[in-house]
Structures are given as structure tokens and as C-alpha cells.
Protein backbone atom coordinates (compact mmCIF):
# COMPACT_ATOMS: atom_id res chain seq x y z
CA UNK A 1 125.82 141.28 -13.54
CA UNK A 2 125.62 144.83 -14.48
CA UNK A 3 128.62 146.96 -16.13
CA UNK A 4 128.86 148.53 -12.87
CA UNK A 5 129.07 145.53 -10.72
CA UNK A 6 132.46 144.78 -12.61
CA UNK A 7 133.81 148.10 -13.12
CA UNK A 8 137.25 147.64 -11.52
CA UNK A 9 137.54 144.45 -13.20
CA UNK A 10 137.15 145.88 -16.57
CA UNK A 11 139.52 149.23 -15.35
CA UNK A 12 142.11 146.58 -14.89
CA UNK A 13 141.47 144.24 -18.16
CA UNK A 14 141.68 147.51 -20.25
CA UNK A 15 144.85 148.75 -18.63
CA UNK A 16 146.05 145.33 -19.59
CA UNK A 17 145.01 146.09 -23.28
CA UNK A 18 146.55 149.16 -23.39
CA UNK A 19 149.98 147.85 -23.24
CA UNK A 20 149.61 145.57 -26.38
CA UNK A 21 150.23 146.61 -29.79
CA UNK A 22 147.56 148.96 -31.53
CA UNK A 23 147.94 146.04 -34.85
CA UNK A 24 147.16 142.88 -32.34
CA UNK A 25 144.41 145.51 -30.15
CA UNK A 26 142.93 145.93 -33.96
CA UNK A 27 143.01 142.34 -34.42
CA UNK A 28 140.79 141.75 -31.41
CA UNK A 29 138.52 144.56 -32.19
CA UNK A 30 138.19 143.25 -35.49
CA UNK A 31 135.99 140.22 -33.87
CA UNK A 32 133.79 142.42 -31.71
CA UNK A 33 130.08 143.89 -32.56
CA UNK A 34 129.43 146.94 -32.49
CA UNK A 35 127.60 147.20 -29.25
CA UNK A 36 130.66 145.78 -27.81
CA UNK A 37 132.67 148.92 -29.23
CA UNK A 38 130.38 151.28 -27.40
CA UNK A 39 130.77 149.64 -24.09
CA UNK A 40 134.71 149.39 -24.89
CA UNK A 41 134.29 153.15 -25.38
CA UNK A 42 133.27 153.38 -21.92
CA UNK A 43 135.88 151.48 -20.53
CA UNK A 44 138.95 153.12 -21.12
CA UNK A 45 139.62 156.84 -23.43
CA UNK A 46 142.49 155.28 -25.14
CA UNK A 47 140.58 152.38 -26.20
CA UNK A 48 137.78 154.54 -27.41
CA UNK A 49 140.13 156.53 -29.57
CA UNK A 50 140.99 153.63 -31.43
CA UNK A 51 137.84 152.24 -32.03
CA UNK A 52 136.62 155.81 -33.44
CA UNK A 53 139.68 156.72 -35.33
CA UNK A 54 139.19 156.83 -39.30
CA UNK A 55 140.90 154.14 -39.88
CA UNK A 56 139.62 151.73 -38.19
CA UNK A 57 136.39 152.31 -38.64
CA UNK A 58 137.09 151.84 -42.14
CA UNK A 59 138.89 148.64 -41.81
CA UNK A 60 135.92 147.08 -39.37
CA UNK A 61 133.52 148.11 -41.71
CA UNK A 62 135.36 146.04 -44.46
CA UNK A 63 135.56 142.94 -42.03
CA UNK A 64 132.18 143.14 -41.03
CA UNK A 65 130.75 143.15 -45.03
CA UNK A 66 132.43 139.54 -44.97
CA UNK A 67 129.43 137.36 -44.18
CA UNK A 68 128.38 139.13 -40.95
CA UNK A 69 124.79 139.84 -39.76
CA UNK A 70 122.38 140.32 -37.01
CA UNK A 71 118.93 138.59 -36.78
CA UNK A 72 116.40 141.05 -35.66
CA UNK A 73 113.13 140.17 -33.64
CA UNK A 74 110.03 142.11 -32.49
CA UNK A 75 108.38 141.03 -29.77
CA UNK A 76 105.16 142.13 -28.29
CA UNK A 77 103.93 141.82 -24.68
CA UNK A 78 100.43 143.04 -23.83
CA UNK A 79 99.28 145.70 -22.91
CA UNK A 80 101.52 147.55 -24.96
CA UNK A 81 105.08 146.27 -23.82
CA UNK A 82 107.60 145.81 -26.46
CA UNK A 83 111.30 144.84 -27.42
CA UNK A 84 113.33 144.49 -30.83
CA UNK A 85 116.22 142.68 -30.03
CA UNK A 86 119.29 141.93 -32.05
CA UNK A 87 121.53 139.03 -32.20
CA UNK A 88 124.86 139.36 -33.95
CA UNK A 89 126.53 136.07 -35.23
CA UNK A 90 130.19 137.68 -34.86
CA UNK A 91 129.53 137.98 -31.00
CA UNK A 92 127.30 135.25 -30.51
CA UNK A 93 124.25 137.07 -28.52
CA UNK A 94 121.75 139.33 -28.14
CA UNK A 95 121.34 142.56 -27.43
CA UNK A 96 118.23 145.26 -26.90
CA UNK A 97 117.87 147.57 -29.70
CA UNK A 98 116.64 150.69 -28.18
CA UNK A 99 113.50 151.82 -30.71
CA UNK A 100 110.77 151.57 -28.17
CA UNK A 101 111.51 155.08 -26.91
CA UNK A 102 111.91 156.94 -30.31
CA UNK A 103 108.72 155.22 -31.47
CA UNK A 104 106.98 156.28 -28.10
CA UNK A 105 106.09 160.46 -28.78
CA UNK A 106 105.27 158.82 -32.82
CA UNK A 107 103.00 156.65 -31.81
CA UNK A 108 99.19 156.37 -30.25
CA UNK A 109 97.95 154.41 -27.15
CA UNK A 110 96.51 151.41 -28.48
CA UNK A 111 98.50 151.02 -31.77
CA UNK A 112 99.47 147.83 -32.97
CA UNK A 113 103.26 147.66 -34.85
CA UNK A 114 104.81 144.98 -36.54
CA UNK A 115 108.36 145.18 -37.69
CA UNK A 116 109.10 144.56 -41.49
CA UNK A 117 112.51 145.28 -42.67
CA UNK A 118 115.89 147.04 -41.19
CA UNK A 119 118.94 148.34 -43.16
CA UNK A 120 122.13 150.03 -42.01
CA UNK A 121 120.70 151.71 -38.70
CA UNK A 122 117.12 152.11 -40.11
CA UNK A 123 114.41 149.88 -39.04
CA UNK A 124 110.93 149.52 -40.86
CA UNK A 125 107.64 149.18 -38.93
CA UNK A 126 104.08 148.59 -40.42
CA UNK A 127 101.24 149.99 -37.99
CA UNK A 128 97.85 148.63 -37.81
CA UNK A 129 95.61 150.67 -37.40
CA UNK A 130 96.71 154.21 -38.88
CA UNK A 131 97.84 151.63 -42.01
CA UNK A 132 100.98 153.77 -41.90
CA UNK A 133 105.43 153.05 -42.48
CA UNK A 134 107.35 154.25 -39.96
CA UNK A 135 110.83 154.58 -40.03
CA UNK A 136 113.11 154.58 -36.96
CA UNK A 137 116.65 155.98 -37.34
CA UNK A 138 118.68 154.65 -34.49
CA UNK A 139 121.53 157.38 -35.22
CA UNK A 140 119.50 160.11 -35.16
CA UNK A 141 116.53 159.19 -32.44
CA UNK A 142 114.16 160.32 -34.75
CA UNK A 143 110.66 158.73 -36.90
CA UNK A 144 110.00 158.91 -39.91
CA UNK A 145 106.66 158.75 -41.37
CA UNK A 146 106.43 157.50 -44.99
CA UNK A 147 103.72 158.89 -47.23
CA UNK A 148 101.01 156.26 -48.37
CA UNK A 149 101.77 154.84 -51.61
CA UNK A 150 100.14 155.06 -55.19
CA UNK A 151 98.44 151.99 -54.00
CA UNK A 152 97.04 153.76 -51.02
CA UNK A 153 97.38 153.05 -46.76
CA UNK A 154 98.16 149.23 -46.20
CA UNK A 155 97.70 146.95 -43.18
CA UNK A 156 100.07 145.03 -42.09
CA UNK A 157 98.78 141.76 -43.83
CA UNK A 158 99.32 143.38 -47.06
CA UNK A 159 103.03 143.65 -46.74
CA UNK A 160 105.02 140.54 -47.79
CA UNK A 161 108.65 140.61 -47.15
CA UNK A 162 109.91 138.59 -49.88
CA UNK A 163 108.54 141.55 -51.88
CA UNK A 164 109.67 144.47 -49.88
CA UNK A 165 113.33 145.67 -49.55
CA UNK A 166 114.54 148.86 -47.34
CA UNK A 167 117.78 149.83 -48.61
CA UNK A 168 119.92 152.63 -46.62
CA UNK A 169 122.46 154.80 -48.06
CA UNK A 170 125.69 154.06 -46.54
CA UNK A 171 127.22 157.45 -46.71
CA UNK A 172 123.73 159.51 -45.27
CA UNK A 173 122.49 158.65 -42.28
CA UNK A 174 119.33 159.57 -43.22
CA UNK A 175 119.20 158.69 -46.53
CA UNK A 176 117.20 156.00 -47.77
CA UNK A 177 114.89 153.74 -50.46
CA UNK A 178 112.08 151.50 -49.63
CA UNK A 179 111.10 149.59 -52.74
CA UNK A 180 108.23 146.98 -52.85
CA UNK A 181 106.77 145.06 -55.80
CA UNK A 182 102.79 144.33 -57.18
CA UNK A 183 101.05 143.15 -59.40
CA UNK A 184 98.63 145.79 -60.57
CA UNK A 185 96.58 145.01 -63.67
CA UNK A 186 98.72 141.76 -63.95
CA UNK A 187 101.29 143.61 -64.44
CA UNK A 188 104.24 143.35 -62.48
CA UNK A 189 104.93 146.99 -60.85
CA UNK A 190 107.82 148.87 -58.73
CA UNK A 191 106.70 151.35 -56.17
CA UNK A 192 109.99 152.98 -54.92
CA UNK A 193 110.22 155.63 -52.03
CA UNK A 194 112.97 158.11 -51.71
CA UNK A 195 113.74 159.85 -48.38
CA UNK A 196 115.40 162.53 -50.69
CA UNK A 197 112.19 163.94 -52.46
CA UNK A 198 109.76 162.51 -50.10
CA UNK A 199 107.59 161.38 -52.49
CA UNK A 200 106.92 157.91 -54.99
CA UNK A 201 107.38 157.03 -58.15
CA UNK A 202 105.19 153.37 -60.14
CA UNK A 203 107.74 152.27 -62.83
CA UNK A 204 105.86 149.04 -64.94
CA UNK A 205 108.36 146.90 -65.02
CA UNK A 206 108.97 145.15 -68.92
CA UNK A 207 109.30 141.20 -68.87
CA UNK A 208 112.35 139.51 -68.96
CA UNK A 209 112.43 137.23 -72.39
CA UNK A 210 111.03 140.48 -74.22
CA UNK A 211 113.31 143.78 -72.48
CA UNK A 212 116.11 141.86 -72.53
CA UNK A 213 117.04 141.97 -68.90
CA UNK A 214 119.46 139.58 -67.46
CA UNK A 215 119.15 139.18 -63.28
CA UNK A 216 122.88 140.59 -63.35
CA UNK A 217 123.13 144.52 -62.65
CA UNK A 218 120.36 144.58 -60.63
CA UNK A 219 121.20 143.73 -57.17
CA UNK A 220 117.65 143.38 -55.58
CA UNK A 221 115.19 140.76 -56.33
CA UNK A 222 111.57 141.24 -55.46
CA UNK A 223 109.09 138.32 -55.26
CA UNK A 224 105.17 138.82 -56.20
CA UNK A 225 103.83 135.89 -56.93
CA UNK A 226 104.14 131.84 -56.00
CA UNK A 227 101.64 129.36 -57.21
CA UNK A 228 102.54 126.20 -57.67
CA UNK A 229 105.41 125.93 -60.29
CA UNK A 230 104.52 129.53 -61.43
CA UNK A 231 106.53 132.64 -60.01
CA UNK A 232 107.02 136.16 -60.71
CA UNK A 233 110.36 137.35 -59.52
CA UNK A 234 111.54 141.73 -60.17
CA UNK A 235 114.78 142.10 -60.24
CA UNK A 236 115.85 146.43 -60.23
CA UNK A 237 119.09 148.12 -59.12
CA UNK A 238 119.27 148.82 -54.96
CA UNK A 239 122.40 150.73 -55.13
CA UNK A 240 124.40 153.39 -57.46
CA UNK A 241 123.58 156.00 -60.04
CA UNK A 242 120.73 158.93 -59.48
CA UNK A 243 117.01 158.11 -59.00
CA UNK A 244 116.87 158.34 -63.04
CA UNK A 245 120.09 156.39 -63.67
CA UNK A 246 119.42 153.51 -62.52
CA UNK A 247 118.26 150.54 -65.48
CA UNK A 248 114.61 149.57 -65.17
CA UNK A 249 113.15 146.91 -63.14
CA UNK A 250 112.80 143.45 -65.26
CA UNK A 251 110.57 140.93 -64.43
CA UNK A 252 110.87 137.29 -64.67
CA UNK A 253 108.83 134.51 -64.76
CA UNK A 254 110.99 130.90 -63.33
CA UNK A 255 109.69 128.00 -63.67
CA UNK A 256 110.73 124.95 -60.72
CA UNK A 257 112.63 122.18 -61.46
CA UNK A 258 110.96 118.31 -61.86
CA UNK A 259 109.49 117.58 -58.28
CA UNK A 260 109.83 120.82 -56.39
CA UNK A 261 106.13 122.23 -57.64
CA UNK A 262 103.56 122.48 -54.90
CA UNK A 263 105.15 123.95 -52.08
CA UNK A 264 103.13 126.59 -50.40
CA UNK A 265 105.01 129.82 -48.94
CA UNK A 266 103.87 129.41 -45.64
CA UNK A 267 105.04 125.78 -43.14
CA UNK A 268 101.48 124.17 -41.72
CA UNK A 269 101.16 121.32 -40.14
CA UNK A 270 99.54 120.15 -43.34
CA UNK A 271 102.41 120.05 -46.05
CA UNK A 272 105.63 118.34 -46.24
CA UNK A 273 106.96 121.03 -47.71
CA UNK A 274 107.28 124.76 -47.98
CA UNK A 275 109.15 127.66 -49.64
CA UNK A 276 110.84 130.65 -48.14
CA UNK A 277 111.59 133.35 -50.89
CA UNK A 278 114.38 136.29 -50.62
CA UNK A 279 116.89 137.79 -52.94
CA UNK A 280 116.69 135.98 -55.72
CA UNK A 281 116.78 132.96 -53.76
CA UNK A 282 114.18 130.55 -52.53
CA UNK A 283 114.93 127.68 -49.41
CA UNK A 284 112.75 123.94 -49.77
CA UNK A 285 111.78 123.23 -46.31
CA UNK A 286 110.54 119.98 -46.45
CA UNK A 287 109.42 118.00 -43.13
CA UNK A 288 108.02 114.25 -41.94
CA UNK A 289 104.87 114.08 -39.39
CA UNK A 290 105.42 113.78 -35.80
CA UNK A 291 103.72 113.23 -32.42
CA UNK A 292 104.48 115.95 -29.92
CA UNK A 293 103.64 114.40 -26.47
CA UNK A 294 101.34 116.17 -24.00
CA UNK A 295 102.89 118.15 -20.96
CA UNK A 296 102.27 118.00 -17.16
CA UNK A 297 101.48 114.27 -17.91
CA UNK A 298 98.53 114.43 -19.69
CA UNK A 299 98.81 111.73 -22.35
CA UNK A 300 97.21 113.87 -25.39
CA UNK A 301 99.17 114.11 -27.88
CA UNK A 302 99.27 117.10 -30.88
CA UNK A 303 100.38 116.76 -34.39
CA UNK A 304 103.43 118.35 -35.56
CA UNK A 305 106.26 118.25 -38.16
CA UNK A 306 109.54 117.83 -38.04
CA UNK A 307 112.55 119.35 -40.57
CA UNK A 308 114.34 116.88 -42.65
CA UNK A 309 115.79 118.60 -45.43
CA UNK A 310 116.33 122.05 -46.72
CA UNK A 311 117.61 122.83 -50.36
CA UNK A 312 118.22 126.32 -51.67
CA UNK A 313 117.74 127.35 -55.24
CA UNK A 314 118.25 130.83 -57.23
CA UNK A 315 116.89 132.53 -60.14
CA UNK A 316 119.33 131.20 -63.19
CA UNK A 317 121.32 134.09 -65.44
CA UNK A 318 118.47 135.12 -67.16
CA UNK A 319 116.62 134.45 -64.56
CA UNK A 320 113.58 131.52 -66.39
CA UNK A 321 113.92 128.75 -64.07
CA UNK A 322 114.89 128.08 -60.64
CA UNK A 323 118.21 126.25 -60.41
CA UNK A 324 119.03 123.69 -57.93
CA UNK A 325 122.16 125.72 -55.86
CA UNK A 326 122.61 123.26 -53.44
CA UNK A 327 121.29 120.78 -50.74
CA UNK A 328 122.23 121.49 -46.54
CA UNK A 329 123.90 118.22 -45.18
CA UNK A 330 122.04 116.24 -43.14
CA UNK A 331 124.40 116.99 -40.15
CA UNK A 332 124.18 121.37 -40.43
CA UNK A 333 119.98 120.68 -40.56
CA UNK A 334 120.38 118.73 -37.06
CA UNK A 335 122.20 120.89 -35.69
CA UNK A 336 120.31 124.19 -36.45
CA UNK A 337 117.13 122.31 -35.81
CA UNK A 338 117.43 119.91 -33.50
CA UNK A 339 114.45 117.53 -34.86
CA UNK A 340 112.45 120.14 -33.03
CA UNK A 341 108.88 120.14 -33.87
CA UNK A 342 106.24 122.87 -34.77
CA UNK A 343 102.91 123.76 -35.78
CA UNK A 344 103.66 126.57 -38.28
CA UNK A 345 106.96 127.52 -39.59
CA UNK A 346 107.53 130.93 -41.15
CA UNK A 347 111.21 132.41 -42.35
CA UNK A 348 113.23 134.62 -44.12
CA UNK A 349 116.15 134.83 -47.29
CA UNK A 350 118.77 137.13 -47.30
CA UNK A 351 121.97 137.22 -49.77
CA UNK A 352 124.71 139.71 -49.42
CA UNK A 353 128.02 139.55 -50.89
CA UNK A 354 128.00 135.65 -51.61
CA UNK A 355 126.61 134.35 -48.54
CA UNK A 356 122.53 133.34 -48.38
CA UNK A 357 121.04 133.38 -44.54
CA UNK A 358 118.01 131.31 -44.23
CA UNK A 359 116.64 132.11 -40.64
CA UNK A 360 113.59 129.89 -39.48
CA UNK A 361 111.35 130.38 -37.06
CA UNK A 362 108.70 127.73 -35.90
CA UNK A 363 106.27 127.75 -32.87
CA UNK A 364 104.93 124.11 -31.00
CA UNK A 365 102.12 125.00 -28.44
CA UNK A 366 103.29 128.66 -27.80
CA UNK A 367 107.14 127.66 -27.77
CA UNK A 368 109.31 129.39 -30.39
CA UNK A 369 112.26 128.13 -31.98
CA UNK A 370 114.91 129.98 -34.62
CA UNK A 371 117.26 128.59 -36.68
CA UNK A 372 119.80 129.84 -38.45
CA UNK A 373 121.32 128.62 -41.50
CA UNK A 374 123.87 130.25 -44.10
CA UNK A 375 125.36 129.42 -47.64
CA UNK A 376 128.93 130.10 -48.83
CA UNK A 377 128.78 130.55 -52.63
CA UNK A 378 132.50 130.36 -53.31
CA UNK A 379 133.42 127.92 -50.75
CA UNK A 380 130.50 126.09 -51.09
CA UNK A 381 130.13 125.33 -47.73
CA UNK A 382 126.95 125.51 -45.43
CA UNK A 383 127.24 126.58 -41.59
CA UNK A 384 124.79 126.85 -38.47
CA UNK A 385 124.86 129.73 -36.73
CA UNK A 386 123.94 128.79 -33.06
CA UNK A 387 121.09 131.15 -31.93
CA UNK A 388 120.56 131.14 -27.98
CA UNK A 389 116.87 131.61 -26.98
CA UNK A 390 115.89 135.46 -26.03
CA UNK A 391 112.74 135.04 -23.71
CA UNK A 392 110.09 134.00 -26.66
CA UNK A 393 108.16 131.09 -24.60
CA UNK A 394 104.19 132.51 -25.35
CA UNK A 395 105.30 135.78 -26.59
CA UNK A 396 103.43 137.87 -29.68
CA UNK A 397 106.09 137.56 -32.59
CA UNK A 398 105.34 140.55 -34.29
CA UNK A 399 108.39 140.12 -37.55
CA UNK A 400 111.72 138.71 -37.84
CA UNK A 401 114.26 140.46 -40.41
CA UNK A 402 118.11 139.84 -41.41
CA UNK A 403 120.11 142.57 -42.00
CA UNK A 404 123.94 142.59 -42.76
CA UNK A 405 124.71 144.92 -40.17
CA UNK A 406 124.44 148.61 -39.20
CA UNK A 407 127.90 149.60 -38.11
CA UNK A 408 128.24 152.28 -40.98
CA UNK A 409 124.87 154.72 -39.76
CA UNK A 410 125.97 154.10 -36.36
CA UNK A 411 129.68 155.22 -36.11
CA UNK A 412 129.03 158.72 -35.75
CA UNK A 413 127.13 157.81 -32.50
CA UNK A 414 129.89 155.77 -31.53
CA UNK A 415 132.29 158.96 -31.92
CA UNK A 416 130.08 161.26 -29.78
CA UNK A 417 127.33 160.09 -27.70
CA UNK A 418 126.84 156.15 -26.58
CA UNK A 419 123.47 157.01 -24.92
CA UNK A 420 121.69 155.84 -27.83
CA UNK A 421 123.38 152.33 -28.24
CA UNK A 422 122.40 149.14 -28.53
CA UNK A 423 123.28 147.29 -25.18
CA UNK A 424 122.88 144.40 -23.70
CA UNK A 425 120.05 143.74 -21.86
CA UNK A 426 117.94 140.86 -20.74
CA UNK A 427 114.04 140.85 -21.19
């Protein structure tokens, strides 16, 4: 049903909210995404003045910093159909994240995208065949192009995520880092992008049992290299103090614990277990065989896996070894997974403020799957969040990405203009 099917229906519902308290209203608004704030907005001007007042905007953006998030997906659908859509864990659903037409005028019949990163109401795109980053700023309807690194233009396949980090500036709506990590030389390097001098900077980065660097301070961990029981982890500062203030990147070399060596970073149908990397963190996806009978009654059958276990471990203080942080029950995995099987398995790690995400997503004969699983450090709890299929059966996956949320860049949109929102929408 459209919003204009129920109009009436919501005329009266938002009369109805009118009459309660503005402290109990705030309450309820509290709960909502923001999407859901811009078609509020529409509802009723009273309502709308709330949501956009000072206040409460500060307040929301408070609540939503506690464990929040949105999954993102790209999808691609030939010829050159396309559709990143959002789903928010407060809310429950998805919604259509409107880039497609900003990208449009930026970019060429023909060109292939795949999404890499978002932060705050910036998302990160890799193209093909130009080897170019693109930026889309959802608050502003404009693309940015960044300039090629010291390393050069890129394909996509060069970019690895657990290596990569976009990190927006909460106070500029256009104001942002992108940051990735390589080995050049065998050296572990940072390559960091401002959107404030348009330009890069290489800083070598000085190992970690010789500068001295403990993982604390530096809030974003980089990964370069997995082999085996060997990694090479950069840790540098994301946020606070000028380009020149902030302390230099450290690298570090952890070592696994006894029995957790040999995990390759990507799920196949040949191991029994894999690692996803993020933040400091790294997930042990480990899985048993399984026969995945044949459809329309043909009595093949194809090889598959199926999840058992996943354990998550982060970099220790001084960050040398891996340490065991904790193991999901049994009941969270089924729940999240469902015993369902795949062919390949690929995922992603997010921490922010306390609480690691762990989203997986796995494809069986052209049929994708996502799970979402998250980590309470204080409580020490694990939780599934419950993520409703959006339209992927044989789709073109082109990137998945968490992101805490992007409420901050997109409030000023909220206080003028809701043509630009994210809405619901189905595929």
C-alpha cells in the first residue's frame, strides 16, 4: 500500500499523537529510524517540529550511538539496473537508499560499480573500469570523485574491506577521511585521503613491539595480511585532533591461539572453517559438509556446508596475539542461520561503541542468505538480529557494508527538504 492509499488513516493516527505528551511522543520517536522521521514529517507539521527541533535531534542521535545500525546492500540487475538498500535493526526493515540518481550524470553507460564502505550519510563506490572512488553524499545529492592514490587507479578486486575504512566527520556534511592500509616494500603503509585538502598523504607505519604503540588511542584497525597463523593488523586514530595531530599508525603482528591456524579469509565449499576480519576483531566461521538436494525433482544432489559455530576474537592490549573474546551459543547461531546451506560464504566485522556486528552472507545455487549477528562487550551477551529477505534470489551482489547509522549528515535534510530521503520501497 502506498503512503497515499492510507492518507486519512495516518491524518487521524497523528491527530491522535498530537494530544499525548511531547516526553511520551519523544519516547516513541526515540524507537523510530530515520526514514520513519521523514515520513512522520509528512504526516502532520506539529509532529515534524518535534522531530527537527534541536533537542531532539540531539537526544536521538545519543540513542541511536547505543548499538544501532543499518546493513547496507548493493545489488545489480543487468543491463545496468541497480539498488542499495538499507535495513535498520531499530525498525526492523528495509528501505531504498536513493544513490542511483546522484550517481547517474557521474557515471558512464556501461560502467560497472561495486559498493565498498558507507559512513554517516556518505557511501563509497569502487568503479571498474575508470579504476576510480566515488563518493555519494546523500545530504547534499552530489559525487565526489577521489583522486587516485600514491599507489595509483585500482580495480575493484584490489580493494579489501577489512583494510579500508571511510570515516565521516560528524559535524561537516561534507567532510570526510578514507584511510586504507598496504603493504608496500613489506612494509606496512597508511594511505589516508582528506576531503579537506583533496589530496593524500603515505605515512610508514613503525611496528608495534619496537614504537611502542599499544592498540588503545587509536580507534581504527586496518587488516593487510592473513596467512595462516600470521597477521598484520594497523591500528591509527579515525577521529580527533588536526591531520598532523593525530599519533602515528602502529602496526602489529598477532599471532592465533592453539587450533585456530589455517582458516582462509574467504568460506568455500572446501574448508571447515573461515575468518572474517574487521576492527580489530576477527569472527571463526567454522561449518560441517552437507547434501543440498536437487530442485524440481531431479535427484542430483550439490555439495554444500552448513554453519556450526562462530567464535569472535580481538587483537589483545598490545595488540601480539589474538585473544579468544568469546564463543556464540549454539541457540543465537540457529537462529541467525537456520542450518542453511551455501556454496561460498563472504562477511563483514564492525565494532562501535562496545558492540561487534558480524553480518554473513552466503549464496546456495543463486539463493542468498544474510545473517546477522552482534556482541555486547559489557553485558556479554550475543543477539540475532532477524534480517527479512530484500528480493536477492539470482541477483549480482555487488558489496555488503555495516555502518552505525547516518542520522547526524542527514538531519539537515530532515529540517528542509524530504525529497532526498531514504523511503521505503520494494524492488
Amino acid at each position: 500500500m502506498s503512503d497515499g492509499d492510507r492518507g486519512p488513516a495516518m491524518t487521524t493516527t497523528a491527530v491522535g499523537l498530537c494530544l499525548l505528551p511531547a516526553e511520551l511522543l519523544q519516547e516513541i520517536f526515540f524507537r523510530l529510524a530515520l526514514p520513519d522521521l521523514f515520513r512522520l514529517r509528512s504526516v502532520s507539521r506539529d509532529l515534524g517540529s518535534l522531530v527537527s527541533g534541536g533537542d531532539f535531534r540531539r537526544l536521538y542521535n545519543l540513542r541511536s550511538g547505543r548499538g544501532g545500525g543499518w546493513l547496507f546492500v548493493y545489488k545489480k540487475r543487468p543491463p545496468r539496473d541497480s539498488v542499495l538498500r538499507g535495513f535498520n535493526d531499530r525498525s526492523g526493515r528495509w528501505f531504498h537508499i536513493p544513490v542511483a540518481g546522484i550517481l547517474a550524470p557521474a557515471v558512464p553507460p556501461g560502467e560497472d560499480l561495486y559498493f565498498l564502505a558507507a559512513s554517516g550519510g556518505l557511501f563509497l563506490f569502487a568503479s571498474n573500469g575508470r579504476r576510480e572512488l566515488l563518493v555519494v553524499n546523500l545530504a547534499t545529492r552530489a559525487v565526489r570523485r577521489i583522486p587516485p592514490s600514491p599507489l595509483g587507479p585500482r580495480g575493484t578486486s584490489s580493494w579489501r574491506r577489512a583494510g579500508l575504512k571511510l570515516v565521516a566527520d560528524p559535524y561537516g556534511a561534507d567532510r570526510f577521511r578514507f584511510l586504507f592500509a598496504e603493504m608496500v616494500g613489506n612494509r606496512p603503509v597508511l594511505f589516508e585521503y582528506s576531503s579537506d585538502v583533496d589530496a593524500w598523504r603515505a605515512i610508514q607505519a613503525s611496528e608495534g613491539a619496537t614504537g611502542g604503540g599499544n592498540v588503545g588511542g587509536r580507534d581504527v584497525c586496518l587488516n593487510l595480511v592473513h596467512i595462516g597463523g600470521e597477521s598484520v593488523v594497523l591500528s591509527c586514530a579515525g577521529k580527533g585532533g588536526g591531520r598532523d595531530e593525530r599519533p602515528p599508525p602502529v602496526a602489529h603482528r598477532p599471532r592465533f591461539p592453539e587450533g585456530f591456524q589455517g582458516g582462509p579469509p574467504v568460506g568455500m565449499t572446501t574448508s571447515d572453517r573461515f575468518h572474517v576480519y574487521g576492527d580489530g576483531n576477527v569472527a571463526v566461521v567454522r561449518s560441517a559438509a552437507a547434501d543440498v538436494a536437487g530442485s524440481g525433482g531431479s535427484s542430483a544432489t550439490t555439495r554444500a556446508r552448513v554453519v556450526t559455530s562462530v567464535q569472535l576474537l580481538g587483537l589483545s592490549e598490545i595488540g601480539s596475539e589474538w585473544e579468544l573474546t568469546s564463543t556464540a551459543p549454539a541457540a543465537v547461531v540457529e537462529e541467525a542461520l537456520r542450518r542453511r546451506p551455501y556454496g561460498v560464504m563472504m562477511g563483514c566485522v564492525v565494532e562501535r561503541e562496545g558492540v561487534v556486528g558480524i553480518v554473513l552472507m552466503s549464496n546456495c545455487r543463486g539463493s542468498w542468505g544474510l545473517a546477522w549477528l552482534s556482541y555486547h562487550r559489557a553485558q556479554r551477551k550475543w543477539a540475532c538480529v532477524p534480517v527479512p529477505d530484500c528480493g536477492t534470489k539470482g541477483l549480482n551482489m555487488a558489496g555488503i557494508a555495516l555502518s552505525s547509522t547516518f542520522s547526524r549528515s542527514l538531519w539537515p535534510s530532515l529540517c528542509s527538504s524530504s525529497s532526498s530521503s531514504p523511503s521505503e520501497q520494494a524492488d
